[in-house]
N, C-alpha and C. Protein backbone atom coordinates (compact mmCIF):
# COMPACT_ATOMS: atom_id res chain seq x y z
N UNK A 1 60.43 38.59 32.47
CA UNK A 1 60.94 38.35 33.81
C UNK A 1 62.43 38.60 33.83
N UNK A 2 62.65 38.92 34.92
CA UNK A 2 64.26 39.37 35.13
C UNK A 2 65.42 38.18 34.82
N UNK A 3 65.83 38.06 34.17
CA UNK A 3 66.99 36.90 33.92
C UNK A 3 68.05 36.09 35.15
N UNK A 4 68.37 37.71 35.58
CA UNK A 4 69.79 37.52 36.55
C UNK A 4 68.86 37.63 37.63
N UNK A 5 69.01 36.58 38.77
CA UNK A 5 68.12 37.01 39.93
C UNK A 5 68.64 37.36 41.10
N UNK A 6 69.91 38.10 40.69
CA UNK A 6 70.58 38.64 42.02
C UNK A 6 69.73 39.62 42.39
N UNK A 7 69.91 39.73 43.88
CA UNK A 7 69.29 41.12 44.57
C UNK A 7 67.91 41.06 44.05
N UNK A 8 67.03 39.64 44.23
CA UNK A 8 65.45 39.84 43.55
C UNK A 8 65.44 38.48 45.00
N UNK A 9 64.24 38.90 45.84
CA UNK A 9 64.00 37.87 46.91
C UNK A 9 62.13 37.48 46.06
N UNK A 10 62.31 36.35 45.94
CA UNK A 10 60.84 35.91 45.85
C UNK A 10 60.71 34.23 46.34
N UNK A 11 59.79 34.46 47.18
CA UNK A 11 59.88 33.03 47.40
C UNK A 11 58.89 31.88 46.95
N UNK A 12 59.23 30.97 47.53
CA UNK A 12 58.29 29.73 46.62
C UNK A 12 57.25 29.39 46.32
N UNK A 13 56.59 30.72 47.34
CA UNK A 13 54.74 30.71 46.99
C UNK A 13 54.63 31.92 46.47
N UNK A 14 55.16 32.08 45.86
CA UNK A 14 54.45 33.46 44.60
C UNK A 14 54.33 32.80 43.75
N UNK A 15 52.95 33.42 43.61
CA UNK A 15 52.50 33.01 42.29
C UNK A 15 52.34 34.07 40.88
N UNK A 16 53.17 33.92 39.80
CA UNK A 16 53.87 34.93 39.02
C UNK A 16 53.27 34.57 37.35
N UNK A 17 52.09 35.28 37.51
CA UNK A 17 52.14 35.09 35.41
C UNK A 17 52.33 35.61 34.27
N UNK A 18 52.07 34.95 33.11
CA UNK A 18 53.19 35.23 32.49
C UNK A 18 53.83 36.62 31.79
N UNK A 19 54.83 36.83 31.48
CA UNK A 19 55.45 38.20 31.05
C UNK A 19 54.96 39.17 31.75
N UNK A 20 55.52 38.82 33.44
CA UNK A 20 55.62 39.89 34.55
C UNK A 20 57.01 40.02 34.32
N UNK A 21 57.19 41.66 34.68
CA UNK A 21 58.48 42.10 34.43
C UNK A 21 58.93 42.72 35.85
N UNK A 22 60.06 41.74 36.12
CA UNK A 22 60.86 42.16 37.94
C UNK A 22 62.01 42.75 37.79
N UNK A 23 61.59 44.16 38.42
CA UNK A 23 63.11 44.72 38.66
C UNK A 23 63.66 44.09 39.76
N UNK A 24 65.29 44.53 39.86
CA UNK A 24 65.89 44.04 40.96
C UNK A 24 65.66 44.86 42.60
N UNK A 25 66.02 44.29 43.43
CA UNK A 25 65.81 44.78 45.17
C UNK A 25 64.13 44.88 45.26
N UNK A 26 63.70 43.78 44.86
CA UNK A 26 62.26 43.61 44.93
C UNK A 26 62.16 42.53 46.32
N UNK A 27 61.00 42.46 47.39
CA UNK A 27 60.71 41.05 47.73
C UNK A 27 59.52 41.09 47.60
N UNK A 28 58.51 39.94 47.42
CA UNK A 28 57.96 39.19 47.44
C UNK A 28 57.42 37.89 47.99
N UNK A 29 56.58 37.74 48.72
CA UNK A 29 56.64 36.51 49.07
C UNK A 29 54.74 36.11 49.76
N UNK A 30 54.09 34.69 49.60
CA UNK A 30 52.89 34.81 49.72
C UNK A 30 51.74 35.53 48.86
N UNK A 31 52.41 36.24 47.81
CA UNK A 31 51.43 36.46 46.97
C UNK A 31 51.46 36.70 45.49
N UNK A 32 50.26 37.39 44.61
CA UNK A 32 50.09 36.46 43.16
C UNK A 32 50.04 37.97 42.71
N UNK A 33 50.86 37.49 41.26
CA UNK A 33 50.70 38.77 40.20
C UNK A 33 50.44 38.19 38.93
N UNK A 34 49.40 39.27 38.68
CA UNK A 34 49.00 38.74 37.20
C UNK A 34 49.72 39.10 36.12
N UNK A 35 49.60 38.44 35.02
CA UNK A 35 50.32 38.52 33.51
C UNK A 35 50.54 39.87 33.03
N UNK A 36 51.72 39.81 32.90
CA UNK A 36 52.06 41.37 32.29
C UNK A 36 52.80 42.64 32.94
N UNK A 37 52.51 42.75 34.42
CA UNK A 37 52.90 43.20 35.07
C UNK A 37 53.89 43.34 35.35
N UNK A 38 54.44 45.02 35.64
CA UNK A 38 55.41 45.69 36.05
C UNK A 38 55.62 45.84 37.26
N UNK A 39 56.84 45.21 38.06
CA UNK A 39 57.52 45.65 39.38
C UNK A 39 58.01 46.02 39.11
N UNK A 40 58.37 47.05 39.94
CA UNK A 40 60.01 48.52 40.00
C UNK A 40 60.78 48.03 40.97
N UNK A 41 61.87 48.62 41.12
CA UNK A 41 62.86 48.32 42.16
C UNK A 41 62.72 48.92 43.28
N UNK A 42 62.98 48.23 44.65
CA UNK A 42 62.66 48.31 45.48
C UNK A 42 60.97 48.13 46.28
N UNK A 43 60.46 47.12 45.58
CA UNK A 43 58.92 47.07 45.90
C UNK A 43 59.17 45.80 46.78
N UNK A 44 58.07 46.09 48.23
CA UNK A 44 57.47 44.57 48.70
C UNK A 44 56.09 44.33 48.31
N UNK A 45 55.81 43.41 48.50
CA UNK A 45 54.59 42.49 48.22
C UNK A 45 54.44 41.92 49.33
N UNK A 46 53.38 41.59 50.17
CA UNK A 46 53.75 40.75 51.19
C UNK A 46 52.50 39.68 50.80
N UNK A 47 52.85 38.61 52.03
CA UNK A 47 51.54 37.60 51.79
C UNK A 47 49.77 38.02 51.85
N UNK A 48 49.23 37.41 51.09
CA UNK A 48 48.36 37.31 50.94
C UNK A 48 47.57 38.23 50.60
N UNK A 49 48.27 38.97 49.28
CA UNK A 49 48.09 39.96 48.28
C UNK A 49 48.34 39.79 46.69
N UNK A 50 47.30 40.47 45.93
CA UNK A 50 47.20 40.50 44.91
C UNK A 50 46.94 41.35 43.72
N UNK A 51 48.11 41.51 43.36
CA UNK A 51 48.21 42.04 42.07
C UNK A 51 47.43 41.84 40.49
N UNK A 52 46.77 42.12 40.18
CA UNK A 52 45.85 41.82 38.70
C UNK A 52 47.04 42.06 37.58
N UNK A 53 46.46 41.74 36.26
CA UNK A 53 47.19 41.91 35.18
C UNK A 53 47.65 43.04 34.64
N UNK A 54 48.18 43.25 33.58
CA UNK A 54 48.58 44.98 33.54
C UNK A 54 48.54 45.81 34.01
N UNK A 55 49.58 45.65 35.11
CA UNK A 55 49.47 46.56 36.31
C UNK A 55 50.75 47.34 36.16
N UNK A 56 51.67 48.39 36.77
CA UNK A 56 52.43 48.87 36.86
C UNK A 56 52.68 48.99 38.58
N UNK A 57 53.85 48.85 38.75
CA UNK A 57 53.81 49.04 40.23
C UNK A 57 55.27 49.55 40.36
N UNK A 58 55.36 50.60 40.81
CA UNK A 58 56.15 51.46 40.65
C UNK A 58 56.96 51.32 41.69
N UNK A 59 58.70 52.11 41.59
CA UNK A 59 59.98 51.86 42.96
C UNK A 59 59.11 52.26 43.71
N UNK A 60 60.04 51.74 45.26
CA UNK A 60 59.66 51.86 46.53
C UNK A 60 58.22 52.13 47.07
N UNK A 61 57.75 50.88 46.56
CA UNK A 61 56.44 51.15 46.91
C UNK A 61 55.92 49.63 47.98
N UNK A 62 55.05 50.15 48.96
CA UNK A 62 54.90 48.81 49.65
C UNK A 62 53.29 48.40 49.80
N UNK A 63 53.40 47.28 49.34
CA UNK A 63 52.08 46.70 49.40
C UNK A 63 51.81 45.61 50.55
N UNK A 64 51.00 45.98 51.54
CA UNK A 64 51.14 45.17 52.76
C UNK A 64 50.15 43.90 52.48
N UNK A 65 50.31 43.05 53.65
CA UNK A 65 48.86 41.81 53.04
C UNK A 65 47.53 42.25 53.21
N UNK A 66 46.54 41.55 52.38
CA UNK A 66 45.21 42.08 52.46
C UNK A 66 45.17 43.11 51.51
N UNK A 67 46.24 43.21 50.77
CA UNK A 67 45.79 44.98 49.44
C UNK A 67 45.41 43.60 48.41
N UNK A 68 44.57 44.21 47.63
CA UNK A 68 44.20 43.01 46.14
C UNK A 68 44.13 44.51 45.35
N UNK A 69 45.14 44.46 44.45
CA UNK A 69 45.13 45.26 43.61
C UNK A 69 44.29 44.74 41.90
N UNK A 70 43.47 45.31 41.34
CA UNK A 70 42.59 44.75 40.30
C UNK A 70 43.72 45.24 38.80
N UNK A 71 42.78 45.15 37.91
CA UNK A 71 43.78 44.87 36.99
C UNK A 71 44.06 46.29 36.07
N UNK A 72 45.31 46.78 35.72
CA UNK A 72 44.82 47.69 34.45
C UNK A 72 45.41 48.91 35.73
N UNK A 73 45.94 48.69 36.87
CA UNK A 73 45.97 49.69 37.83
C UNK A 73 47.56 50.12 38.13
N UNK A 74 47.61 51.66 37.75
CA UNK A 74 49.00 52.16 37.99
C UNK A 74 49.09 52.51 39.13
N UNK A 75 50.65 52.30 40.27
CA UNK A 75 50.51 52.74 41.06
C UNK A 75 52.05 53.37 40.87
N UNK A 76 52.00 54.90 41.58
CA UNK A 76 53.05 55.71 41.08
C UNK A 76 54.14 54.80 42.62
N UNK A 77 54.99 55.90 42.24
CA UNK A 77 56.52 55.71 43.21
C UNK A 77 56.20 55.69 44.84
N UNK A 78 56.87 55.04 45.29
CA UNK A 78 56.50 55.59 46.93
C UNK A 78 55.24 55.86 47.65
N UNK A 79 54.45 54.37 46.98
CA UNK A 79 52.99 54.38 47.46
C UNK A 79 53.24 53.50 48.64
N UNK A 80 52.71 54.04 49.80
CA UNK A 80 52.48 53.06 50.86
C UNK A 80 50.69 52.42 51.43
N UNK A 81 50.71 51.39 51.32
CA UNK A 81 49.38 50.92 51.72
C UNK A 81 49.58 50.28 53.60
N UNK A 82 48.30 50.80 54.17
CA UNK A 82 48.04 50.60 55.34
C UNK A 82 47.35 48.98 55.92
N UNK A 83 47.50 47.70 56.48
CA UNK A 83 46.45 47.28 57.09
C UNK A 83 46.30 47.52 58.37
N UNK A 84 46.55 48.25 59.00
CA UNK A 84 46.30 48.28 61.21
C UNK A 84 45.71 49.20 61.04
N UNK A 85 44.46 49.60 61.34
CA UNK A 85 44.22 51.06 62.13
C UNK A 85 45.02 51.25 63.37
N UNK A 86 45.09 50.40 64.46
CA UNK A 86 46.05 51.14 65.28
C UNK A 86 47.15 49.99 65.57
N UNK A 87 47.95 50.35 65.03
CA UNK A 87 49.37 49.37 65.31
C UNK A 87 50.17 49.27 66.19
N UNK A 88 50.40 48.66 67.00
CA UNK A 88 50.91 48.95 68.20
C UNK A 88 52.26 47.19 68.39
N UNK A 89 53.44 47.93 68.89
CA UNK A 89 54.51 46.98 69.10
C UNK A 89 54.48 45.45 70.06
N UNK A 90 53.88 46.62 71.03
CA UNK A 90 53.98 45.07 72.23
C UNK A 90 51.81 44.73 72.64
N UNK A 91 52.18 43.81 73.37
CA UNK A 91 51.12 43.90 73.95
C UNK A 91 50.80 44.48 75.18
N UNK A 92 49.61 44.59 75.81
CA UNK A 92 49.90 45.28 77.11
C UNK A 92 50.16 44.58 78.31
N UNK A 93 50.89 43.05 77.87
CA UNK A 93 51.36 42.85 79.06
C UNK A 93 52.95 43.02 78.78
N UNK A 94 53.52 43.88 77.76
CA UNK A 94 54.72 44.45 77.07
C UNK A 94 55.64 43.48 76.25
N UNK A 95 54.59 42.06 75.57
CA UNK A 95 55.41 41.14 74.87
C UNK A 95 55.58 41.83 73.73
N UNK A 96 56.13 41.27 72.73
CA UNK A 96 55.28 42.21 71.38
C UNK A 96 54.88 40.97 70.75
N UNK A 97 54.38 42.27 70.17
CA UNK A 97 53.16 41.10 69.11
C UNK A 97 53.23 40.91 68.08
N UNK A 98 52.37 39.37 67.77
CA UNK A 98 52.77 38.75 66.32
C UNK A 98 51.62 38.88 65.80
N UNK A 99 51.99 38.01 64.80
CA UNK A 99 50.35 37.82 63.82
C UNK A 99 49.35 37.56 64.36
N UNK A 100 49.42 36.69 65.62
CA UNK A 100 47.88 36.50 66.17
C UNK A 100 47.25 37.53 67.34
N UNK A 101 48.14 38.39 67.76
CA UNK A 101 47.68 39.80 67.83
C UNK A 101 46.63 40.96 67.47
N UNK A 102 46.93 40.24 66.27
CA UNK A 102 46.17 41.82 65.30
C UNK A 102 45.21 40.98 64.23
N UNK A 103 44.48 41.97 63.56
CA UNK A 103 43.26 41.50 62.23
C UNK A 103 44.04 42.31 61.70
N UNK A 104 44.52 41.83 60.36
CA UNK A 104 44.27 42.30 58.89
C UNK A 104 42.98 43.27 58.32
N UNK A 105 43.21 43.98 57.96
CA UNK A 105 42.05 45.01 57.31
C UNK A 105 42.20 45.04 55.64
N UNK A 106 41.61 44.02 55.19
CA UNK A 106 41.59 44.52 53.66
C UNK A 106 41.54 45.82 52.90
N UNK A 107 42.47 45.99 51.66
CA UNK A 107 41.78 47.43 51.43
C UNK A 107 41.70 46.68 49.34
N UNK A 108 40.88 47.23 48.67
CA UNK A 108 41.13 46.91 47.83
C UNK A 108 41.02 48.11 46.66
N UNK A 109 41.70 47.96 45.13
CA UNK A 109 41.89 48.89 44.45
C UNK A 109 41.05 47.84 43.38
N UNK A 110 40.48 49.03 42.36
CA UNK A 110 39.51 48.61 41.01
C UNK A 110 39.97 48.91 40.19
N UNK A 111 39.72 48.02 39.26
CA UNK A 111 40.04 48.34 37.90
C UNK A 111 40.61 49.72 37.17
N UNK A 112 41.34 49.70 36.82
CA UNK A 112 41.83 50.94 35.83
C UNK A 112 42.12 51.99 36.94
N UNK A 113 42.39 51.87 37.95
CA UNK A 113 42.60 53.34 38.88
C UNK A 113 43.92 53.21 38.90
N UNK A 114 44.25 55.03 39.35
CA UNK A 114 45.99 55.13 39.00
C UNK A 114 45.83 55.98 40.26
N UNK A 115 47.29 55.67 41.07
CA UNK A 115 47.05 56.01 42.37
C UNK A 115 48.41 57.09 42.68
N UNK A 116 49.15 57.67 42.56
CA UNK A 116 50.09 59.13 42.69
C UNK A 116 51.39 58.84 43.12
N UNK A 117 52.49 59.01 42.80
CA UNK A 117 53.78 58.75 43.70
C UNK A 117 53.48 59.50 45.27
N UNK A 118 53.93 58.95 46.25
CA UNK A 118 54.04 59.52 47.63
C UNK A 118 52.30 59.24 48.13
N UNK A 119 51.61 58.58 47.71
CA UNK A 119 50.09 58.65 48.63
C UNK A 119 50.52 57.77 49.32
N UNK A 120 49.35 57.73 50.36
CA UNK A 120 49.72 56.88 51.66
C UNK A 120 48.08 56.02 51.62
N UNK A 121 47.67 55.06 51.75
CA UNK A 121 46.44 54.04 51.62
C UNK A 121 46.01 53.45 52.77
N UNK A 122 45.10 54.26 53.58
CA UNK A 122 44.83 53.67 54.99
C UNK A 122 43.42 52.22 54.33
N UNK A 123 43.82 51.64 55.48
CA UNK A 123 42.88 50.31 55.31
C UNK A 123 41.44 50.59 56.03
N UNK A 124 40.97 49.35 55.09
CA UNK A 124 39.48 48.75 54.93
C UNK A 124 38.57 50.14 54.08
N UNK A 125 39.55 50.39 52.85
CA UNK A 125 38.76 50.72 51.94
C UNK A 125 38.73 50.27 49.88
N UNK A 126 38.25 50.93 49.67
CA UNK A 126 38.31 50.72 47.79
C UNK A 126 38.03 52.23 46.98
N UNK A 127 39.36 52.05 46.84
CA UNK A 127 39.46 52.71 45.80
C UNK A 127 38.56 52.08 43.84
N UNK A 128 37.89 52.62 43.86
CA UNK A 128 37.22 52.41 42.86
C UNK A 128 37.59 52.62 41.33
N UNK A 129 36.66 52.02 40.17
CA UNK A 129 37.17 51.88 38.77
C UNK A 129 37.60 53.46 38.34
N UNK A 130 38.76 53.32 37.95
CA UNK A 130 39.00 54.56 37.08
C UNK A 130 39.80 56.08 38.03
N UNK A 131 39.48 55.71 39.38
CA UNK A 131 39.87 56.92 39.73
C UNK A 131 40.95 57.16 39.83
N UNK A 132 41.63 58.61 40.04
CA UNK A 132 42.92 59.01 40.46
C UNK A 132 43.02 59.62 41.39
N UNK A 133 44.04 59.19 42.08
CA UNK A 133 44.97 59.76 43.48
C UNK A 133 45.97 60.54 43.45
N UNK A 134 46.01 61.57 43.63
CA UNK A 134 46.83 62.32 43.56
C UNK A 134 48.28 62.54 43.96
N UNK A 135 48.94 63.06 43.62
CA UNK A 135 50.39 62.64 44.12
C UNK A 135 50.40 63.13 46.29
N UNK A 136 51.10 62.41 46.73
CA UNK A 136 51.15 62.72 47.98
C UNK A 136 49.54 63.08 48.72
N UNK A 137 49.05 61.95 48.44
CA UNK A 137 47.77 62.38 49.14
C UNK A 137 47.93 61.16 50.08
N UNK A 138 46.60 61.23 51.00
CA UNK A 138 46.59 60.27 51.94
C UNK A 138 44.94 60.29 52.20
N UNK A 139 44.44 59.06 51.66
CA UNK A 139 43.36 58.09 51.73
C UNK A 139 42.73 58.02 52.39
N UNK A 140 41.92 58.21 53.21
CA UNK A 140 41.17 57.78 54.60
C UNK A 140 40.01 57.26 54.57
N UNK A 141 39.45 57.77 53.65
CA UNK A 141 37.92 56.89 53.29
C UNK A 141 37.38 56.32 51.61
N UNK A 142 36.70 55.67 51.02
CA UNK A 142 36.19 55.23 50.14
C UNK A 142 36.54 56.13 49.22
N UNK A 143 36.90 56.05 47.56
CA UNK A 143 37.02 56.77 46.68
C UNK A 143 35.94 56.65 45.16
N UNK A 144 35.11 57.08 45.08
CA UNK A 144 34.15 56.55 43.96
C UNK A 144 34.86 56.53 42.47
N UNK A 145 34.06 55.89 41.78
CA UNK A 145 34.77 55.31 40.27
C UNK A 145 34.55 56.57 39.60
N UNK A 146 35.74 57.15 38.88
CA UNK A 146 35.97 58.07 37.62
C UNK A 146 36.24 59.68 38.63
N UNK A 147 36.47 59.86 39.88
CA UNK A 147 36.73 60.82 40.22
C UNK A 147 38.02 60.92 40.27
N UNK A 148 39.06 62.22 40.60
CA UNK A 148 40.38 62.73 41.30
C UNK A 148 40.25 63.11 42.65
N UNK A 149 41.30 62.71 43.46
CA UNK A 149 41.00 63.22 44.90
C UNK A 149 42.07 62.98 45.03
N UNK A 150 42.83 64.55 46.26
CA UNK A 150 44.00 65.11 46.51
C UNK A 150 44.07 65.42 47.78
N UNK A 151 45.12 65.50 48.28
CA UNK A 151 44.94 65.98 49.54
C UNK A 151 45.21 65.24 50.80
N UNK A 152 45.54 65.65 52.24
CA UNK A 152 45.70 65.13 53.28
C UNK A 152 44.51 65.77 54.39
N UNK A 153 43.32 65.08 54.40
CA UNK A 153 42.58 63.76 53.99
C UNK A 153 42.65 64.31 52.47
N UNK A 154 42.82 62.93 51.83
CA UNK A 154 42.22 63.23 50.41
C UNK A 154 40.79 63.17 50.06
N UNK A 155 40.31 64.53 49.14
CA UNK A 155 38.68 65.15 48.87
C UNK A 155 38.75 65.12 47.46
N UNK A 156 37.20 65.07 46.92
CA UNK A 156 37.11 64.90 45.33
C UNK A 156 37.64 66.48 45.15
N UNK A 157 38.38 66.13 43.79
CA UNK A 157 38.92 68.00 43.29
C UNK A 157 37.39 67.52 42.14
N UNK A 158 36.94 66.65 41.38
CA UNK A 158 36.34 66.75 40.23
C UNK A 158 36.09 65.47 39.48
N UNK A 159 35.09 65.00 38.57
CA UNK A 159 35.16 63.65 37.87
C UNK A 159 35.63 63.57 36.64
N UNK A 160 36.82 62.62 36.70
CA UNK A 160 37.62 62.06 35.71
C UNK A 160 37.02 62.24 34.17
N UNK A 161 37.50 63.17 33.14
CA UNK A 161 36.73 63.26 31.94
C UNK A 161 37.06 61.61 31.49
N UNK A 162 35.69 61.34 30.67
CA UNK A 162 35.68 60.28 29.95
C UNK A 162 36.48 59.99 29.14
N UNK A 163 37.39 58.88 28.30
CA UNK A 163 37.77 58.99 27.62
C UNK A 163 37.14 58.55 25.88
């Protein structure tokens, strides 16, 4: 864990275990990372999300609430995850809107999958065990375990050789 906690926002309900490693210009807040785990600089976390154990989570990357990331899962630079399908500022009587506005859309990631610097993660799906995401792709539907898929929509290129 980071020593000096300047320029590191985490607040009092994270839940943090042990020999997670925090870079600085991180926030955090409302949710749990498991043991071992790597934050980069410049990452959010928001509430009511979860990180698994040996994870890597790479700069500027944002994890909105409702992502449960599983364990063993790399996620490259400048990953953005989605929950709104359609997000919208105000309401239509032009207030804007808060949390009780909108549903949350879970999306969740499996075991051992490594996900690309620059992809984008639209919600209410799973990315499955083992697969990879390609750099700058963008997500739109379900990804099965041990494939690669690239692309804007991202499509299978092929299945992940065994190791």
């Amino acid at each position: 864990m980071l020593n000096d906690s300047s320029h590191v926002c985490i607040a009092a309900d994270v839940l943090l275990g042990k020999d997670v490693k925090l870079s600085r210009f991180i926030n955090l807040y409302g949710c749990s990372v498991g043991e071992n785990t790597k934050i980069g600089a410049f990452v959010e976390i928001q509430k009511n999300s979860r990180i698994g154990k040996n994870c890597k989570i790479s700069s500027h990357t944002f994890i909105c609430e409702g992502v449960i990331i599983e364990d063993n899962v790399f996620v490259g630079h400048n990953v953005t995850f989605i929950n709104d399908s359609y997000p919208c500022a105000t309401n239509p009587d032009g207030t804007l809107q808060t949390e009780s506005d909108w549903v949350c859309i879970p999306t969740v990631v499996k075991q051992g999958a490594s996900i690309g610097s620059g992809a984008t993660i639209l919600c209410g799906l799973t990315i499955h065990e083992n697969a990879i995401i390609g750099a700058g792709s963008v997500v739109t539907k379900d990804v099965p375990p041990g494939v690669i898929v690239a692309g804007n929509p991202a499509r299978i290129l092929r299945a992940f050789p065994k190791k």
